[in-house]
Every structure is written in structure tokens, then in C-alpha cells.
C-alpha atoms as a PDB file:
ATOM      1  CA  UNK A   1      18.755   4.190 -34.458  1.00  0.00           C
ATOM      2  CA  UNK A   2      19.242   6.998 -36.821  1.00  0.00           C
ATOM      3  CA  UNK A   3      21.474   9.942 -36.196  1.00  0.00           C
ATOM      4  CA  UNK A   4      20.993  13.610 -37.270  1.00  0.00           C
ATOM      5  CA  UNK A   5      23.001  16.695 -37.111  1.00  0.00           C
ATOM      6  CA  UNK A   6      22.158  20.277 -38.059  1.00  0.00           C
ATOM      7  CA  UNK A   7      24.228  23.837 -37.945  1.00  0.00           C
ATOM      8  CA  UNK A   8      23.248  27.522 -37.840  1.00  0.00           C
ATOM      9  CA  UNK A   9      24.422  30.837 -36.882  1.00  0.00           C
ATOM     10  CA  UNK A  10      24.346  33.156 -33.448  1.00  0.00           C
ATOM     11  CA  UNK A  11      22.891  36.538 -34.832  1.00  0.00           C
ATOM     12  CA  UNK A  12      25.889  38.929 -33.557  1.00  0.00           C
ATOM     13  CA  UNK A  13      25.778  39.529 -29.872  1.00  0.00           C
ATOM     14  CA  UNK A  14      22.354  37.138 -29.206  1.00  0.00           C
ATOM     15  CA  UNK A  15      24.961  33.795 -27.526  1.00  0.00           C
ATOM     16  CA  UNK A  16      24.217  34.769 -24.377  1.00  0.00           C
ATOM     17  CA  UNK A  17      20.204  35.143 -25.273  1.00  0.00           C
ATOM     18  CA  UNK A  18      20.005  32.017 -27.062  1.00  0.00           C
ATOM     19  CA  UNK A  19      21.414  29.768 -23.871  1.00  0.00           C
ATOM     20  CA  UNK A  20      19.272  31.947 -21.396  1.00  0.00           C
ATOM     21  CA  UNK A  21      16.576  30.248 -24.072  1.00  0.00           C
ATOM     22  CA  UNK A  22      17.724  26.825 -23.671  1.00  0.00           C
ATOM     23  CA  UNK A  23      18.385  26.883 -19.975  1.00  0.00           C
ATOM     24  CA  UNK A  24      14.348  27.498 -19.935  1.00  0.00           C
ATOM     25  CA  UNK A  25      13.261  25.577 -22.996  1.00  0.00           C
ATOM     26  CA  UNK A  26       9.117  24.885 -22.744  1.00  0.00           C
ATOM     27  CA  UNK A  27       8.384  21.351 -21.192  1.00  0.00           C
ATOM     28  CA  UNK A  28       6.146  21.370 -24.211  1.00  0.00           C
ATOM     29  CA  UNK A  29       8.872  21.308 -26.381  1.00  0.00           C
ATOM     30  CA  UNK A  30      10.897  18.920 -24.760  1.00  0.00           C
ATOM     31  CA  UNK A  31       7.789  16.548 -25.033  1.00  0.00           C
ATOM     32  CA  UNK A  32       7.142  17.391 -28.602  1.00  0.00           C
ATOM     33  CA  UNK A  33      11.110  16.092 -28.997  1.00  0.00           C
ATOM     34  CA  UNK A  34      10.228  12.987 -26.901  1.00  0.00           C
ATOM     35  CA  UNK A  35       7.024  12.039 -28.999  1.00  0.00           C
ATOM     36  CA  UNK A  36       9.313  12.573 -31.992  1.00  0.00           C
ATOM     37  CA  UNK A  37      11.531  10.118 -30.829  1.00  0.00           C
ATOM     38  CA  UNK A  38      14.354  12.241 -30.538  1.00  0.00           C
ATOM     39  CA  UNK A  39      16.683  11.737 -27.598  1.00  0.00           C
ATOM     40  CA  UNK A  40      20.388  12.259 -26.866  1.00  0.00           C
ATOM     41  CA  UNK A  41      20.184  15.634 -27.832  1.00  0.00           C
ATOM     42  CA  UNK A  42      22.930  18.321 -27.524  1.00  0.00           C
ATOM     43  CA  UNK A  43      24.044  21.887 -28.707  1.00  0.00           C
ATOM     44  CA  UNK A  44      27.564  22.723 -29.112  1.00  0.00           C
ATOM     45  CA  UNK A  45      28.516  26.298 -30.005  1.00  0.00           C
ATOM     46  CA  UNK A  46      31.659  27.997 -31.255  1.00  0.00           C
ATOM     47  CA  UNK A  47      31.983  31.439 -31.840  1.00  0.00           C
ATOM     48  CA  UNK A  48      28.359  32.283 -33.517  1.00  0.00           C
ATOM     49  CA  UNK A  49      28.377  28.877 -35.172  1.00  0.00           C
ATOM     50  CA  UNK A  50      25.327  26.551 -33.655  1.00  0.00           C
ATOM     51  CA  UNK A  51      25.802  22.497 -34.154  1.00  0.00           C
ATOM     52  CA  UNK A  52      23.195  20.342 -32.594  1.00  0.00           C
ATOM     53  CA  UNK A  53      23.080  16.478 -32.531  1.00  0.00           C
ATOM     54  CA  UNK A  54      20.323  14.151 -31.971  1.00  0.00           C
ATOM     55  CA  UNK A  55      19.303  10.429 -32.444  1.00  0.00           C
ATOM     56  CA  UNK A  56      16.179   9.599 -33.819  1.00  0.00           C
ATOM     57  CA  UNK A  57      14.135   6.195 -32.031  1.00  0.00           C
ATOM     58  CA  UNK A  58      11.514   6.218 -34.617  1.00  0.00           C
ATOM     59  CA  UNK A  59      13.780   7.533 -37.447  1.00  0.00           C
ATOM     60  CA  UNK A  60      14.570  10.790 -38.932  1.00  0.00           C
ATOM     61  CA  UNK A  61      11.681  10.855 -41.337  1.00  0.00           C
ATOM     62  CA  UNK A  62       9.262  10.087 -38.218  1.00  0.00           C
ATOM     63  CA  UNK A  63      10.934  13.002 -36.423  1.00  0.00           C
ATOM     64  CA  UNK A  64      10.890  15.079 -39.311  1.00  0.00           C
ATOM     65  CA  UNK A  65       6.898  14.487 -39.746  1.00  0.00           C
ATOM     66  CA  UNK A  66       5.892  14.818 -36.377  1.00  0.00           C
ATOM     67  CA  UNK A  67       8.225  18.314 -35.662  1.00  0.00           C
ATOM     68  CA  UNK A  68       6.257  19.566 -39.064  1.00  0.00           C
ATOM     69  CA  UNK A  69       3.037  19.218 -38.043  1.00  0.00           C
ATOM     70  CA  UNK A  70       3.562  20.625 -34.178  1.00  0.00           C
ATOM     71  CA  UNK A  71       2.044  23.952 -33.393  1.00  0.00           C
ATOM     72  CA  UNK A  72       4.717  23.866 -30.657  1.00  0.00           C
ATOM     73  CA  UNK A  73       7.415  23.404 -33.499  1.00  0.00           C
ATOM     74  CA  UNK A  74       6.395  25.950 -35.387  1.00  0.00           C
ATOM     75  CA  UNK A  75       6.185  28.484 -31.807  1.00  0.00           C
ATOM     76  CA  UNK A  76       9.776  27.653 -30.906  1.00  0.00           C
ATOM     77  CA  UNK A  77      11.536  28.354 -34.569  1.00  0.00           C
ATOM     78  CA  UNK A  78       8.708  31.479 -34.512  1.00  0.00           C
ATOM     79  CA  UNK A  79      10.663  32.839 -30.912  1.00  0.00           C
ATOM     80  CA  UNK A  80      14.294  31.868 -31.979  1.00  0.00           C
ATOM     81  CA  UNK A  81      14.409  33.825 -35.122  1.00  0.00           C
ATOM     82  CA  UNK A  82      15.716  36.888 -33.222  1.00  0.00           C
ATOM     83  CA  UNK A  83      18.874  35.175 -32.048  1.00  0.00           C
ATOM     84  CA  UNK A  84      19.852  32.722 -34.719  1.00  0.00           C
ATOM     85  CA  UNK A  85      19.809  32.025 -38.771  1.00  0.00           C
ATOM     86  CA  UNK A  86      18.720  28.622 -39.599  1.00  0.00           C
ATOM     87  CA  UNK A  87      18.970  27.370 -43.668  1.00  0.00           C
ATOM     88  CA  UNK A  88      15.977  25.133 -43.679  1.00  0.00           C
ATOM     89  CA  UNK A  89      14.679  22.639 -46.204  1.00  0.00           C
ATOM     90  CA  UNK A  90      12.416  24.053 -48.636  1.00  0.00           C
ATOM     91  CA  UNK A  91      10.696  20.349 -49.158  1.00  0.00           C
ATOM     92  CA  UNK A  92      11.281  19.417 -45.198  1.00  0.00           C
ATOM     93  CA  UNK A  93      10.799  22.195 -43.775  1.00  0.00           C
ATOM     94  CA  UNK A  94      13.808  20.835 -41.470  1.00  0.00           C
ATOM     95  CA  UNK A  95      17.552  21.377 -41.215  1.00  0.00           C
ATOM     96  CA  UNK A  96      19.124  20.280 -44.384  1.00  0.00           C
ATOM     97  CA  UNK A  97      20.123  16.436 -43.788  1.00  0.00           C
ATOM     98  CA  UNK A  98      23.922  16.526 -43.217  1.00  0.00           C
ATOM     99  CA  UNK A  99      26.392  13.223 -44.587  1.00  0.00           C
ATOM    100  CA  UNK A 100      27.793  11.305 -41.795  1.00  0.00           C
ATOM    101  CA  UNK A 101      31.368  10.954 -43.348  1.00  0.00           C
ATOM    102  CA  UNK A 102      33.159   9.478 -40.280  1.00  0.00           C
ATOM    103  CA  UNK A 103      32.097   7.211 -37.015  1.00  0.00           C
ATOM    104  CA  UNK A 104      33.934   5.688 -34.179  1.00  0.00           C
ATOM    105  CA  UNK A 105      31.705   3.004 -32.178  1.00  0.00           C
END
């Protein structure tokens, strides 16, 4: 199973926004994530810094692929952009892929 992580930044004052978002994320969403494999997936935040974790059944270039090509996808980063900054992958489109340097099994 492949891991991913990705970061981004709280827009000042839009933390308490952005978990009211999450706390009602779109069942459509959720099963776009699904049917990209993705599962085990959290977001921690500190501050205005954003760090969110996932693993990746099908693999991260699978996950990748299938979050490209979702209407849904593309709705969700469309209705976040008020409350975060997110650096993305000009080839991907995605979160630039982050080194694992360290892991404790």
C-alpha cells in the first residue's frame, strides 16, 4: 500500500470555516476518495498550516488519475479556495508528492 502526504495553508481567520467544511464533506466526495482507493485518511492542523495523510489501495498514481478526472474533484478544490492555499502540481494537477524520510512499523 502506498502512502501520501500533502500540506497547505488556513487563509487568515477561515480554521473554523474549513472544519465546519469537513464536518459536512459531500458523500460524493467521500465516494470519489473510496473509488480512488484512498482510505485512512486524516487532517491535522496547526496554527494555519493544513497536513493531510492518506494511503492509497490502488496506488498513488491510480488515485492521482481518478481524483483528475472527477467533476466532483474539481467541485470540492473549486469551494475550498476561499479558506485555504494549496501549491499544486503543474503536471499532476495534485499536491506535490512529499519524501517519506522516516517510518516506524
Amino acid at each position: 500500500m502506498e502512502r501520501y502526504a500533502w500540506r497547505a495553508k488556513l487563509k487568515p481567520g477561515k480554521r473554523e470555516e474549513y472544519c465546519r467544511r469537513h464536518d459536512q464533506i459531500w458523500e460524493s466526495m467521500k465516494q470519489t476518495l473510496k473509488e480512488a482507493g484512498i482510505c485512512n485518511y486524516s487532517i491535522w492542523i496547526v496554527d494555519n498550516d493544513i497536513f493531510g495523510y492518506y494511503e492509497c489501495e490502488k496506488g498513488i498514481e491510480f488515485a492521482a488519475k481518478v481524483q483528475a478526472e472527477s467533476d466532483i474533484v474539481k467541485c470540492w478544490n473549486e469551494y475550498m479556495k476561499d479558506v485555504m492555499e494549496m501549491e499544486l502540481d503543474k503536471k499532476t494537477g495534485s499536491q506535490p508528492l512529499m519524501t517519506e524520510v522516516f517510518r516506524l512499523d
